[in-house]
Every structure is written in C-alpha cells, then in structure tokens.
Protein backbone atom coordinates (compact mmCIF):
# COMPACT_ATOMS: atom_id res chain seq x y z
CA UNK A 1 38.36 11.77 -17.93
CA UNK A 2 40.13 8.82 -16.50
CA UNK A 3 39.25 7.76 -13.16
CA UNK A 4 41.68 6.58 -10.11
CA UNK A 5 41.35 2.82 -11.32
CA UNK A 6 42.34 3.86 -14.86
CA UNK A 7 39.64 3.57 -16.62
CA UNK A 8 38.07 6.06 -18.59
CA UNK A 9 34.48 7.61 -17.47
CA UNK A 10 32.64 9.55 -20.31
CA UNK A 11 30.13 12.39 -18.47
CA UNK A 12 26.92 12.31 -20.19
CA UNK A 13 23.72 14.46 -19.38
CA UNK A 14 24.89 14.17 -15.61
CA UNK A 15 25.14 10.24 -15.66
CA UNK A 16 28.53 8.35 -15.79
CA UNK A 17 28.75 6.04 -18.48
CA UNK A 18 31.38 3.71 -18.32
CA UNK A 19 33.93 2.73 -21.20
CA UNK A 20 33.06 -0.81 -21.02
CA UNK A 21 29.59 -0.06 -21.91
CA UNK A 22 30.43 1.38 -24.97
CA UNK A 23 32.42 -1.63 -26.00
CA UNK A 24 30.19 -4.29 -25.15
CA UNK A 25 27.52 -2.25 -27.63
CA UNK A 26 30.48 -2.14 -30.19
CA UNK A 27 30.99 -6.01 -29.60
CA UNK A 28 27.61 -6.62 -29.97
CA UNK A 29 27.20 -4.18 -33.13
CA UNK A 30 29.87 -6.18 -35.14
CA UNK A 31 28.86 -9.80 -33.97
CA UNK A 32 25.32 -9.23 -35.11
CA UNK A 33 26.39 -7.92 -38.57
CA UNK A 34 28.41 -10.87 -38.66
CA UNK A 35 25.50 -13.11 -38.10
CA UNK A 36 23.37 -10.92 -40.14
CA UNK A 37 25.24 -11.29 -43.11
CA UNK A 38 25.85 -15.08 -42.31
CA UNK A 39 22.43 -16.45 -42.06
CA UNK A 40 21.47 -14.07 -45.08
CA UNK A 41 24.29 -16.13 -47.12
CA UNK A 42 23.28 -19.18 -45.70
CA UNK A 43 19.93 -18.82 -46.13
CA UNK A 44 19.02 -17.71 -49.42
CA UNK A 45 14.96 -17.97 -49.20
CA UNK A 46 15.73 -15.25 -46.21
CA UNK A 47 18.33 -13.16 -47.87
CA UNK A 48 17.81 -9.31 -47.71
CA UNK A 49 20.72 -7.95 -49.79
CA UNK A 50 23.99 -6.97 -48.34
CA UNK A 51 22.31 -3.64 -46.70
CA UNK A 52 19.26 -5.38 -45.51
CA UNK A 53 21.39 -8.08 -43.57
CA UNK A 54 23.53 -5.76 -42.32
CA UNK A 55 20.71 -3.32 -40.90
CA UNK A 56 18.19 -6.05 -39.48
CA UNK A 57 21.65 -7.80 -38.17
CA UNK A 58 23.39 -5.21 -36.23
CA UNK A 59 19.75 -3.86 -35.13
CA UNK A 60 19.35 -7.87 -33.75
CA UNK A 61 22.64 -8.31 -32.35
CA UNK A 62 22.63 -5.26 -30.02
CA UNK A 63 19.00 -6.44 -28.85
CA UNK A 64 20.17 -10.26 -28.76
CA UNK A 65 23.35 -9.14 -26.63
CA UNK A 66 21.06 -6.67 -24.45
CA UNK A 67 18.72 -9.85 -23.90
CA UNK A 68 21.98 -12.21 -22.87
CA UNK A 69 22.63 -10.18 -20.35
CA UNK A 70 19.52 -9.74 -19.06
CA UNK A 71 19.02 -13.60 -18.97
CA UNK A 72 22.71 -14.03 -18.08
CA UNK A 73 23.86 -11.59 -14.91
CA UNK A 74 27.14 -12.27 -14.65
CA UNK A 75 28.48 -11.43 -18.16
CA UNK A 76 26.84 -8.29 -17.33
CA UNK A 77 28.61 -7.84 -14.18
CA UNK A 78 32.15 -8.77 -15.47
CA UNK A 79 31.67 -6.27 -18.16
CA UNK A 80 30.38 -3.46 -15.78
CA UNK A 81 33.25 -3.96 -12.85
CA UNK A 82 35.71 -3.26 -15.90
CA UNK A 83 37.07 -7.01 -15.50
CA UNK A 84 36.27 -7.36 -19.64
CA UNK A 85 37.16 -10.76 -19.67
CA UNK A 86 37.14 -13.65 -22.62
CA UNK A 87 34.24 -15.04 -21.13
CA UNK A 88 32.77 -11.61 -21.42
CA UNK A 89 33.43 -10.41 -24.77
CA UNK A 90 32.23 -14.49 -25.96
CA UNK A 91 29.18 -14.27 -23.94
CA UNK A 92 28.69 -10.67 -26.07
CA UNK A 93 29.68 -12.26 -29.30
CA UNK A 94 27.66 -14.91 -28.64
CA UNK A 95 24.15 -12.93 -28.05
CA UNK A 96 25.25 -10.49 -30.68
CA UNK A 97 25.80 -13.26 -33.55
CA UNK A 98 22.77 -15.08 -32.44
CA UNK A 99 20.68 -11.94 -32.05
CA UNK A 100 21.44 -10.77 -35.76
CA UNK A 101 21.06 -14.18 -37.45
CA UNK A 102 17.64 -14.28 -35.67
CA UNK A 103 16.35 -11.32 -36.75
CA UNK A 104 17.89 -11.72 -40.37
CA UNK A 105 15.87 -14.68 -40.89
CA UNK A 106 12.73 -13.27 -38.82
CA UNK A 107 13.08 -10.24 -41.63
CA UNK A 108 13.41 -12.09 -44.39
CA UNK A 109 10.35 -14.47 -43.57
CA UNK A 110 8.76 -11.71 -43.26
CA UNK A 111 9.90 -10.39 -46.88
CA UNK A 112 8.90 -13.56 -48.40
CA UNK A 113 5.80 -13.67 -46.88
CA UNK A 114 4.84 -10.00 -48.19
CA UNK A 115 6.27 -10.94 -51.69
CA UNK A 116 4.41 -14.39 -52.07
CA UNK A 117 0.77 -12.17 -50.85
CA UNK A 118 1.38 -9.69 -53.70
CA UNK A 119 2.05 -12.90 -56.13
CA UNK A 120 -1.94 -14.16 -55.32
C-alpha cells in the first residue's frame, strides 16, 4: 500500500509499520556484520569463526543501533518522519558497526574465558 505522501505502509497485525523502519533494521543488520566480522579479524584472541562473527555481529548491531536511538532522539525521528537522511543512515551505521564489534569481542572473551577454564 502506498500512502498519499508516497511512501509505502506495510499493515501488520492491525499496526502500521512504516518502510523506513524496515530499513533502518536492514542498515543496522549489515553494519553490525560488518563490525562483527571486523573486530573478529582484528582481534584474533576474540575471533569466533566467520559464522560466529557474523551471528554475535548482526545480533549486536541491531541492539547497538536500537540503543543509538534510544540515547540519540533525533536520528530516530528523521528516520520515522520518512526524511532518511545521511545523517540518519550514519547515525544507523554508526550504532550498528559499533554494536556488532562490541558484542563480537564481548563473545569471544567470553569463548576464551570458557576455553582457558576447561584447560585447568
């Protein structure tokens, strides 16, 4: 359904759900793989594999971006009046990246802690 301002609305279980929504999760989704997968290459001691980085990074970057906003109003108010702006999407990229390199590392101490128990 596209609505009088041209954007598209998606009905779901009674509640409108705008397009931009769905984009700034997508944003946030590929920036915290990114960071995922960079701070697992970086960061060898807290490197969980390809799969591993990828998971705990897009899990991170949808939280990190979800927390930016939270913090941050306005990037969530430019995103939700449709005015998806470059300030917007580098705001999401921004919380996403940070959010997955964050809990890539948080994972992998994690990892190395259980690994260096079972070594005792």
């Amino acid at each position: 359904m596209v609505s009088a301002a041209g954007t598209a609305i998606f009905l779901c279980k009674g509640k409108v759900g705008t397009m931009e929504t769905i984009v700034n999760l997508i944003i946030q989704l590929i920036a915290g793989v990114v960071g995922g997968n960079a701070a697992g290459a970086a960061l060898k001691d807290y490197n969980l594999g390809n799969l591993g980085n990828t998971i705990a990074g897009a899990i991170g970057g949808v939280g990190g971006g979800q927390i930016l906003q939270a913090i941050i109003p306005a990037i969530a108010s430019a995103a939700a009046s449709g005015n998806l702006d470059l300030g917007a999407i580098a705001g999401q990229i921004v919380g996403g990246g940070a959010g997955g390199a964050i809990l890539t590392i948080i994972a992998g101490l994690v990892k190395s802690m259980m690994a260096s128990q079972q070594t005792r």
